[in-house]
Structures are given as C-alpha cells and as structure tokens.
PDB file of N, CA and C in Angstrom:
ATOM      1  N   UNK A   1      17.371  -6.881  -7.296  1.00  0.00           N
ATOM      2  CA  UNK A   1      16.757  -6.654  -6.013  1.00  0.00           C
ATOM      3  C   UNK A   1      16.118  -7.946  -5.525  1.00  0.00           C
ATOM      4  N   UNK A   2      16.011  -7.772  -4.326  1.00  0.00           N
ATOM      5  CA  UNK A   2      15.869  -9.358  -3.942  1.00  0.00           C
ATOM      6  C   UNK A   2      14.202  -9.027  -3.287  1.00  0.00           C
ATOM      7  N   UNK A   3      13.454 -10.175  -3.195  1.00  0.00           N
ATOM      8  CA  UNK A   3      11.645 -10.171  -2.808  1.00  0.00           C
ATOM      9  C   UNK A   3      11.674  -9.167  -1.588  1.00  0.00           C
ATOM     10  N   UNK A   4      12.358  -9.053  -0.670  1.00  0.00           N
ATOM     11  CA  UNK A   4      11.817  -8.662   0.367  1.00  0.00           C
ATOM     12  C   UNK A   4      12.630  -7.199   0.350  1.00  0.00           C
ATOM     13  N   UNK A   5      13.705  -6.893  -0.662  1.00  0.00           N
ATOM     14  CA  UNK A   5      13.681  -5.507  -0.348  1.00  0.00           C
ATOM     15  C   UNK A   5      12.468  -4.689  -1.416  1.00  0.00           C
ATOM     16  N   UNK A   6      11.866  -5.311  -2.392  1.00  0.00           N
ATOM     17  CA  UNK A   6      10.517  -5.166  -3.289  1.00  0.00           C
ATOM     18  C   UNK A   6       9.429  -4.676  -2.140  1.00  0.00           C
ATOM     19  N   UNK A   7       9.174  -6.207  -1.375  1.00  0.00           N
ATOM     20  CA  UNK A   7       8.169  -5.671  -0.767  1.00  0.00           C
ATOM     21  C   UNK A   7       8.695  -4.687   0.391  1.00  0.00           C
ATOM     22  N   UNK A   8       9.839  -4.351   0.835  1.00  0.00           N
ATOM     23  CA  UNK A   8       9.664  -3.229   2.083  1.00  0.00           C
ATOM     24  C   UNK A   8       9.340  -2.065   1.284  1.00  0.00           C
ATOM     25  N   UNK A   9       9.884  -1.804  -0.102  1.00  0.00           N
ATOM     26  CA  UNK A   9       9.365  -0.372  -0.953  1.00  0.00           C
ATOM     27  C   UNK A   9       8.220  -0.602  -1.514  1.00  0.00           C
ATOM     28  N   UNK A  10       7.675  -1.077  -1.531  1.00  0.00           N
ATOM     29  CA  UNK A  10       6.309  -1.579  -1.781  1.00  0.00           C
ATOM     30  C   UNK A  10       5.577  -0.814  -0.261  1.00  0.00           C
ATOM     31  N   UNK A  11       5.819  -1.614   0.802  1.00  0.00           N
ATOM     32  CA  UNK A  11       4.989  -1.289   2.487  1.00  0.00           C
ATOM     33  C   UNK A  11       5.291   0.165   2.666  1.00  0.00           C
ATOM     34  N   UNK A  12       6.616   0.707   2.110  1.00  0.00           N
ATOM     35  CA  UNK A  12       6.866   2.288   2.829  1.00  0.00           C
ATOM     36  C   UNK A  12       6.341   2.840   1.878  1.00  0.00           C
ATOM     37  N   UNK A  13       6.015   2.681   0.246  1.00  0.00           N
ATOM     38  CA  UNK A  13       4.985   3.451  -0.631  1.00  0.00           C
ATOM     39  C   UNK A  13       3.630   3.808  -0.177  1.00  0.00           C
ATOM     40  N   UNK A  14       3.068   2.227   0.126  1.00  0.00           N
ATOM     41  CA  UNK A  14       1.461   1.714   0.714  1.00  0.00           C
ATOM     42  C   UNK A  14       1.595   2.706   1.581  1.00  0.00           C
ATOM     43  N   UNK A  15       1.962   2.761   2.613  1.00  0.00           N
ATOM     44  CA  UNK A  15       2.168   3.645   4.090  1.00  0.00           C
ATOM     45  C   UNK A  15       1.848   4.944   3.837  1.00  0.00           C
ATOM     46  N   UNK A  16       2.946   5.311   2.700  1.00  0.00           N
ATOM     47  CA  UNK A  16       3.074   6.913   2.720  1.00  0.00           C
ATOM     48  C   UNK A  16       1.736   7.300   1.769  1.00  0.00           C
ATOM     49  N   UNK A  17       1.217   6.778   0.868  1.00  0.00           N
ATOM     50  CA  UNK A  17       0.145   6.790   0.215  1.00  0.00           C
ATOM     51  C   UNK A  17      -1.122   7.011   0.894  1.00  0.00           C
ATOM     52  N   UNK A  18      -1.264   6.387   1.899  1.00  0.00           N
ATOM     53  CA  UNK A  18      -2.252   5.842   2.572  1.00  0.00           C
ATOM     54  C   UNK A  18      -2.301   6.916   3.536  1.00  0.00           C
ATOM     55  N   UNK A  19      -1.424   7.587   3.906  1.00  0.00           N
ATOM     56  CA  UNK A  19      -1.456   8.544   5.068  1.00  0.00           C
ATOM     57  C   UNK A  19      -1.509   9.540   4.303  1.00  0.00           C
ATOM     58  N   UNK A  20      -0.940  10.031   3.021  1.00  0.00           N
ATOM     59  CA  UNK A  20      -1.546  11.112   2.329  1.00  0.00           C
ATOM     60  C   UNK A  20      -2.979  11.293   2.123  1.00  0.00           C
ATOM     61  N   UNK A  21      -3.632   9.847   1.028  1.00  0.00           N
ATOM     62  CA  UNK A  21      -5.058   9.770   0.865  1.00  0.00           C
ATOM     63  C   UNK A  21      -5.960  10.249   1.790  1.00  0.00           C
ATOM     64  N   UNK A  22      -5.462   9.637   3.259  1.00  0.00           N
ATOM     65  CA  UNK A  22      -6.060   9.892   4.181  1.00  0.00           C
ATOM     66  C   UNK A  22      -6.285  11.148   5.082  1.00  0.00           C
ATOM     67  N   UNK A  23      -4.788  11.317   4.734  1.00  0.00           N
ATOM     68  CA  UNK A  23      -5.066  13.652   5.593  1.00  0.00           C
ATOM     69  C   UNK A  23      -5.732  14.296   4.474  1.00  0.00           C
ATOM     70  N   UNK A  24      -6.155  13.641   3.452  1.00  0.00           N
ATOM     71  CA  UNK A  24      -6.622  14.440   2.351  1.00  0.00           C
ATOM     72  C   UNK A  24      -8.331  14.122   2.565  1.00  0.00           C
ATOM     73  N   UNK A  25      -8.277  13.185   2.133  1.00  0.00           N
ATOM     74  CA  UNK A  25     -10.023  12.889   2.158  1.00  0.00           C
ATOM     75  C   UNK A  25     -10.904  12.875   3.648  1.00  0.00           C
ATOM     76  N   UNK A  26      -9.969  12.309   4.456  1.00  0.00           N
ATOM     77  CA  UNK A  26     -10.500  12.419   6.117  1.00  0.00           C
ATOM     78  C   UNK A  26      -9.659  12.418   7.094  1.00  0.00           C
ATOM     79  N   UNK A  27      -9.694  13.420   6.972  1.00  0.00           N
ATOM     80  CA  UNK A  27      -8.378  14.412   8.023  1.00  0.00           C
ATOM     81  C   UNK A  27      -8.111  13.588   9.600  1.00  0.00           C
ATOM     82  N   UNK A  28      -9.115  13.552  10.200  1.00  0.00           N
ATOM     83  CA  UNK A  28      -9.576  12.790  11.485  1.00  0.00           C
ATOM     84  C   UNK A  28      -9.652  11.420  11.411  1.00  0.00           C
ATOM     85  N   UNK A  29      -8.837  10.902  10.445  1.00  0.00           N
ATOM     86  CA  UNK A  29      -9.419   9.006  10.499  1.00  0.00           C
ATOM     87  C   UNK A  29      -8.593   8.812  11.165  1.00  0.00           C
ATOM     88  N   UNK A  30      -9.150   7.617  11.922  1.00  0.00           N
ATOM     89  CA  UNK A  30      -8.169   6.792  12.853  1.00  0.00           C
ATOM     90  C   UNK A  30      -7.118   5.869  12.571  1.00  0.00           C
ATOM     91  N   UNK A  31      -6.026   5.701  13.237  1.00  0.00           N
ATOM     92  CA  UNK A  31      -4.622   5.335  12.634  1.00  0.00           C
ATOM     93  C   UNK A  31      -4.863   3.800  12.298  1.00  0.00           C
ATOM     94  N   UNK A  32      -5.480   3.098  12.440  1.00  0.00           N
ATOM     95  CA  UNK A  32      -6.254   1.590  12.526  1.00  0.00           C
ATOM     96  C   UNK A  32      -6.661   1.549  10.941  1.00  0.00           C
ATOM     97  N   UNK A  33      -7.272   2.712  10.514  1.00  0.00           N
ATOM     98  CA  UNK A  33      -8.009   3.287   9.429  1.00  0.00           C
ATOM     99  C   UNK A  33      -6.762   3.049   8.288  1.00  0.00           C
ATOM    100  N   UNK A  34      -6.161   3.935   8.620  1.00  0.00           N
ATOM    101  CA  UNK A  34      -4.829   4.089   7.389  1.00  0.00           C
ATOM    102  C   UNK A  34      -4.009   3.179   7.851  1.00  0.00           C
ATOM    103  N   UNK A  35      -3.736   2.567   8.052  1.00  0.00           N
ATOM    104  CA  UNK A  35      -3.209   0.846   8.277  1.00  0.00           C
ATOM    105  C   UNK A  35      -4.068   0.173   7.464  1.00  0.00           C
ATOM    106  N   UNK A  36      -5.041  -0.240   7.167  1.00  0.00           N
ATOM    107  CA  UNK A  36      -5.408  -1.061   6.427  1.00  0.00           C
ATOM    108  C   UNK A  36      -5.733  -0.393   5.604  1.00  0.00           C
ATOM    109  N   UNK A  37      -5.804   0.376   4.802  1.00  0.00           N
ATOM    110  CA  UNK A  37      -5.654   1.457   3.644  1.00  0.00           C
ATOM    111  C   UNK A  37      -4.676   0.509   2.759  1.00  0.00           C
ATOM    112  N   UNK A  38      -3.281   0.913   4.001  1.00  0.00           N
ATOM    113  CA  UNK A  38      -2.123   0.475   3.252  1.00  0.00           C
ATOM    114  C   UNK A  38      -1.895  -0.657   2.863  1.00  0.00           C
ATOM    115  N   UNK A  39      -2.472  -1.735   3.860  1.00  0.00           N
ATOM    116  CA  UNK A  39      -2.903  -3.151   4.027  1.00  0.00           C
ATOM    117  C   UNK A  39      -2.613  -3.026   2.277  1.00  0.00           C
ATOM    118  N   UNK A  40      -3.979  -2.309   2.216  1.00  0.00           N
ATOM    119  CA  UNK A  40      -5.092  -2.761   0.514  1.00  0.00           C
ATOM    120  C   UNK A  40      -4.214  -2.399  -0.278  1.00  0.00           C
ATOM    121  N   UNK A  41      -3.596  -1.666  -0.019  1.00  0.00           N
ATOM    122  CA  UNK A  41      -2.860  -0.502  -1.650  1.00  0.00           C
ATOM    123  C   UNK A  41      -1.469  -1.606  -1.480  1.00  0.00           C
ATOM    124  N   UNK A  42      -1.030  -2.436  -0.675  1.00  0.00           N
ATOM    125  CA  UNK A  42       0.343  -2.990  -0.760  1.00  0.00           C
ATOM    126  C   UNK A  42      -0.447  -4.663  -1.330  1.00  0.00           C
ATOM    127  N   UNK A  43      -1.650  -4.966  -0.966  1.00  0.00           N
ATOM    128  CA  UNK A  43      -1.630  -5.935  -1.352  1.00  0.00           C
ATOM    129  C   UNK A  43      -2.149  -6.567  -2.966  1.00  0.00           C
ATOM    130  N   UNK A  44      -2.978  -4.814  -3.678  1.00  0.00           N
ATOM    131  CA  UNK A  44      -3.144  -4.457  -4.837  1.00  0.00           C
ATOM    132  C   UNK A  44      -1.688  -3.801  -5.801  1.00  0.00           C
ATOM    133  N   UNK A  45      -0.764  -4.071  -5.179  1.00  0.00           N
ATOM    134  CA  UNK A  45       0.565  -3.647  -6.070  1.00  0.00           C
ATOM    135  C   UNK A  45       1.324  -5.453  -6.381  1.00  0.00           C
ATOM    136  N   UNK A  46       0.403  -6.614  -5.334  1.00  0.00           N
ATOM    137  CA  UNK A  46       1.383  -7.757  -5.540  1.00  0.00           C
ATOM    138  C   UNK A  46       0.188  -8.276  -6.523  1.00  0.00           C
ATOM    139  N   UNK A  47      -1.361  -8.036  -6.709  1.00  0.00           N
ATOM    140  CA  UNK A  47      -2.273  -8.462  -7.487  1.00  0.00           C
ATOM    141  C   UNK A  47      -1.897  -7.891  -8.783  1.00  0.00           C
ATOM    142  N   UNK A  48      -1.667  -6.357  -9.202  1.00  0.00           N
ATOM    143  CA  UNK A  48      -1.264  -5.972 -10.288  1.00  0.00           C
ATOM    144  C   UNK A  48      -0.267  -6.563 -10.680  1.00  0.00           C
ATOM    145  N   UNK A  49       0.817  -6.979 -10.093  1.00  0.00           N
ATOM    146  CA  UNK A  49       2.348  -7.334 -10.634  1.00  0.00           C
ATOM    147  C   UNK A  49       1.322  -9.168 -10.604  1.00  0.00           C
ATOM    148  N   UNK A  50       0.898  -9.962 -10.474  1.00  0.00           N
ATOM    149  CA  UNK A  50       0.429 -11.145 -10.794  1.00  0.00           C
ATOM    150  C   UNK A  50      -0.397 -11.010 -12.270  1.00  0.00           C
ATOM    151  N   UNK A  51      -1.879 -10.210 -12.230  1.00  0.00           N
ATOM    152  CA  UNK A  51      -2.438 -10.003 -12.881  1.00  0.00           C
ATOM    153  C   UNK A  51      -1.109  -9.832 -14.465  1.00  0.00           C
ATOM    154  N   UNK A  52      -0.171  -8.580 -14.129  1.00  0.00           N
ATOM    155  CA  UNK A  52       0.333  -8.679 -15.229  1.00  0.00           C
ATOM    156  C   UNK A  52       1.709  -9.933 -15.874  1.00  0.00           C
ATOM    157  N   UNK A  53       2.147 -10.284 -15.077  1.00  0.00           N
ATOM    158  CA  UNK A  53       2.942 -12.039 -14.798  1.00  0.00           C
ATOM    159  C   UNK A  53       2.421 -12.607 -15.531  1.00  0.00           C
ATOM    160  N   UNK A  54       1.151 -13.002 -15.304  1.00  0.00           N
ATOM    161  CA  UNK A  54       0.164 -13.716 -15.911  1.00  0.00           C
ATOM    162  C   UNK A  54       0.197 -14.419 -17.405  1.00  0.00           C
ATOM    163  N   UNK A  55       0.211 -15.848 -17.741  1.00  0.00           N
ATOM    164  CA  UNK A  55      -0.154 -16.175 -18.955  1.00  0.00           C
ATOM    165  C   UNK A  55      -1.063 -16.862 -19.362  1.00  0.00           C
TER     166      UNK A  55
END
C-alpha cells in the first residue's frame, strides 16, 4: 500500500470515529467540533505508528 492510500484509511476511520464518539457523548456538537476530533484521532494514529517505528 502506498502513504497516501494509508493515510485516506486512516482520515475515513478518524471521520467515522469521531462522528460516532460524538453522537454518543454530545449529540448536538457542532460539525467544526467533530472535524477536529478527527483532526486529533488521525493525527494520534501517525504519532502511535512513529512512537512505535521508533529506535
């Protein structure tokens, strides 16, 4: 698999995650809200995959 089809399943995970978390814990958040949710959760899946890279 090549980097950028990683990260588009990476962004449509973050996304769908983020909009679950979010009809779950605060039903009414604003779409601005769960956008950067996903922001965090896509940019904590490239820190985990570093963190574990790591030597």
């Amino acid at each position: 698999m090549t980097r950028f089809q990683i990260f588009i399943i990476r962004a449509i995970l973050g996304i769908a995650m983020a909009v679950a978390l979010t009809h779950f814990f605060y039903p009414n958040a604003n779409k601005l809200y769960v956008a950067g949710i996903g922001i965090i959760l896509v940019g904590l899946s490239y820190f985990s995959e570093y963190l574990r890279h790591k030597k």
